[in-house]
Protein backbone atom coordinates (compact mmCIF):
# COMPACT_ATOMS: atom_id res chain seq x y z
CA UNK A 1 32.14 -17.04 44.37
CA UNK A 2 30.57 -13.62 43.43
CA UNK A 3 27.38 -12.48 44.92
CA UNK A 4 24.84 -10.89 42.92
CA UNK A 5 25.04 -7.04 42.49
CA UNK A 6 21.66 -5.38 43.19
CA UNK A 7 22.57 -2.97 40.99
CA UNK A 8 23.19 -4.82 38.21
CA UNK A 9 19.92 -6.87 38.68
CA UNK A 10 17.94 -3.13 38.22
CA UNK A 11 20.29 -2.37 35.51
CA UNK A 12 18.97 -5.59 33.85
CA UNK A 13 15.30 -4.73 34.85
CA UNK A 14 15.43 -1.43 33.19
CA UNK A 15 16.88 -2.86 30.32
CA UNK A 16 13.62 -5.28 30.21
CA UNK A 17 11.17 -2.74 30.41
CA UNK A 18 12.82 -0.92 27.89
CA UNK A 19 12.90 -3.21 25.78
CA UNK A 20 9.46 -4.63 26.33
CA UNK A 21 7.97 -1.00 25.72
CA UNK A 22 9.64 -0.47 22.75
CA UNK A 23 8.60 -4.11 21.14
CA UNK A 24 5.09 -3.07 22.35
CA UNK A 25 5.27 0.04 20.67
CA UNK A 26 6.23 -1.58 17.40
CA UNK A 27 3.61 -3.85 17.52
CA UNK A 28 1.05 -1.41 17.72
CA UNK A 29 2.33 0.92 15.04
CA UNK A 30 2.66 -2.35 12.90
CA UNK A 31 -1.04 -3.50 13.92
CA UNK A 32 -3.06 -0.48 12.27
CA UNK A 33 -4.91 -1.88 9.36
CA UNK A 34 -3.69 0.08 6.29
CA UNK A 35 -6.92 -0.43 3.82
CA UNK A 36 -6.72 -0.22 -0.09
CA UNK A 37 -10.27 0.37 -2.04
CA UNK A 38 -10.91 0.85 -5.36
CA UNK A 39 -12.88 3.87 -5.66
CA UNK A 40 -13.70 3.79 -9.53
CA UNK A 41 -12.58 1.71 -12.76
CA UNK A 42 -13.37 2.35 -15.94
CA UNK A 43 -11.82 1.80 -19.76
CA UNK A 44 -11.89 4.28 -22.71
CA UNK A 45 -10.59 4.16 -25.90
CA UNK A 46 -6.80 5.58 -26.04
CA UNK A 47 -3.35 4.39 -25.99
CA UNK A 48 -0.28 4.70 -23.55
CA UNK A 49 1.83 2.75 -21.20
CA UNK A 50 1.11 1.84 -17.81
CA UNK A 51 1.53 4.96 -15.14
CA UNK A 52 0.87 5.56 -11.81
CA UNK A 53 0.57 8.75 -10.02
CA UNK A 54 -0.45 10.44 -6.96
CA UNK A 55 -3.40 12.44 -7.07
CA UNK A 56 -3.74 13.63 -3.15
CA UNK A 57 -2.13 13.17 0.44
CA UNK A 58 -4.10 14.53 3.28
CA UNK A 59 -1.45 13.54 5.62
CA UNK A 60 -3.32 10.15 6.23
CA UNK A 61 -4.61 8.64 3.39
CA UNK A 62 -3.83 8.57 -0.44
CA UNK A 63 -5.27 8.73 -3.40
CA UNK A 64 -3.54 7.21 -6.39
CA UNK A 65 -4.20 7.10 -10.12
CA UNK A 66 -2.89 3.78 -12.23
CA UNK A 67 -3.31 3.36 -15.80
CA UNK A 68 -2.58 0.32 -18.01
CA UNK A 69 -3.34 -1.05 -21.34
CA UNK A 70 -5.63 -3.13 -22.99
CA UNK A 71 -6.95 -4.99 -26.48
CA UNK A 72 -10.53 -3.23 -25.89
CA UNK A 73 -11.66 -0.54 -23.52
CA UNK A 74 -14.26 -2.97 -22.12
CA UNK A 75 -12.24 -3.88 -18.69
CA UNK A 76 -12.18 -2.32 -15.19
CA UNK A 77 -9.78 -3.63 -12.50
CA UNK A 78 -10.14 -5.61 -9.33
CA UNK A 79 -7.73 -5.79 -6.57
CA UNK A 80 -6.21 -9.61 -6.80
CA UNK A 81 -3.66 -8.91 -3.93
CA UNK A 82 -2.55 -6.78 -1.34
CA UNK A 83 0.38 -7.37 0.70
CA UNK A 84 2.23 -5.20 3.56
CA UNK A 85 5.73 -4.74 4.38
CA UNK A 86 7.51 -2.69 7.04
CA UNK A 87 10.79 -1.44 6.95
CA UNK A 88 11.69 1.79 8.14
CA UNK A 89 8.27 3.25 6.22
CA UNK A 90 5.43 0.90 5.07
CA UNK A 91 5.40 -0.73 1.70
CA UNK A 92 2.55 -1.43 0.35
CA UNK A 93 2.21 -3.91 -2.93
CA UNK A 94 -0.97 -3.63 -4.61
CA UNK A 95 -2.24 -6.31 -7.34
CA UNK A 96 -4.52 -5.59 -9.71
CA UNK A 97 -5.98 -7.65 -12.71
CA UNK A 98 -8.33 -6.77 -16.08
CA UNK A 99 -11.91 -7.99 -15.22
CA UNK A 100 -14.12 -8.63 -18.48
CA UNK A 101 -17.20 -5.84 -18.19
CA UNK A 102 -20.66 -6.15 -19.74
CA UNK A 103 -21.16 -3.62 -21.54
CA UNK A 104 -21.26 -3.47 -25.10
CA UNK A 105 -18.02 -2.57 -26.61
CA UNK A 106 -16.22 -1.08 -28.99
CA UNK A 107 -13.46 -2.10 -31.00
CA UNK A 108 -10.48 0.34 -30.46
CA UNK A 109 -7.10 0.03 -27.91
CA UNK A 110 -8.17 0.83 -24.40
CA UNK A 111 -6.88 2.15 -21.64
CA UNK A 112 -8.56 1.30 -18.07
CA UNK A 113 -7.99 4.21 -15.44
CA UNK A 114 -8.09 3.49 -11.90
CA UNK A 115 -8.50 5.63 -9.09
CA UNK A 116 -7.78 3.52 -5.53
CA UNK A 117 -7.74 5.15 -1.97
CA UNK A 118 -4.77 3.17 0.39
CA UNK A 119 -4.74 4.53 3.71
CA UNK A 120 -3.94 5.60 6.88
CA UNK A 121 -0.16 5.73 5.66
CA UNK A 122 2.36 7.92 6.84
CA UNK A 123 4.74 10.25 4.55
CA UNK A 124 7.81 8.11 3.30
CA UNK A 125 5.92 5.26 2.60
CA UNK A 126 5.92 3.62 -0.64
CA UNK A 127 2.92 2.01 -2.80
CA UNK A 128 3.61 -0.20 -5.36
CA UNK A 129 0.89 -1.16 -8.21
CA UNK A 130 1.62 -3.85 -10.50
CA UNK A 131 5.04 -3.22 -10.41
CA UNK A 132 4.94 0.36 -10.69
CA UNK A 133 6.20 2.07 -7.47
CA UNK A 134 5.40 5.94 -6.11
CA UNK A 135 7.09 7.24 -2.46
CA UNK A 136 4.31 9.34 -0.72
């Protein structure tokens, strides 16, 4: 019968530890709340194809720019969904859907502009509205 090797039993130790730290450390990168807000929404008359572009990075948080169609000017978005994946970089998948303003309209095509703030993200991430996908 073999006896137990104390060196193998630190070897195995270690590789707990080690382990356990770098679990830990992946949890707590994974656990910082990435927020998304809507800072403004508004329709216009015009007409185009959905877009979505990147209008700043200041190394921590982002500021993005979608655009989509509509029948009428008279919509603004809300945020329906958000949801978070992690991979090597953060994915973040945005929802947003037309909401019905009160103003008066006019009849013309619209276009509703959105400017939303997503944040703290790190470089290589990737943010995905309504299907439309940027890589910061």
């Amino acid at each position: 019968m073999a006896g137990f090797s104390p060196k193998l039993g630190v070897l195995a130790a270690l590789l707990i530890i080690v382990l356990g730290l770098a679990i830990w450390m992946f949890s707590e990168k994974s656990s910082e709340a990435i927020s998304v807000s809507i800072l403004e929404s508004a329709g216009r008359c015009g007409a185009g194809s959905s877009e979505l572009s990147l209008v700043r990075y200041d190394g921590e948080y982002v500021e993005v720019v979608f655009k989509e169609p509509a029948n009428t000017p008279c919509y603004s978005h809300v945020i329906k969904g958000v949801k978070i994946s992690r991979d090597l970089h953060p994915r973040i998948e945005i929802s947003l859907e037309l909401k019905k303003t009160s103003e008066v309209c006019i009849e013309c095509l619209g276009i509703v502009e959105t400017r939303l703030k997503i944040g703290p993200i790190e470089r290589g991430s990737e943010i995905v509205v309504n299907g439309l996908a940027i890589r910061i």
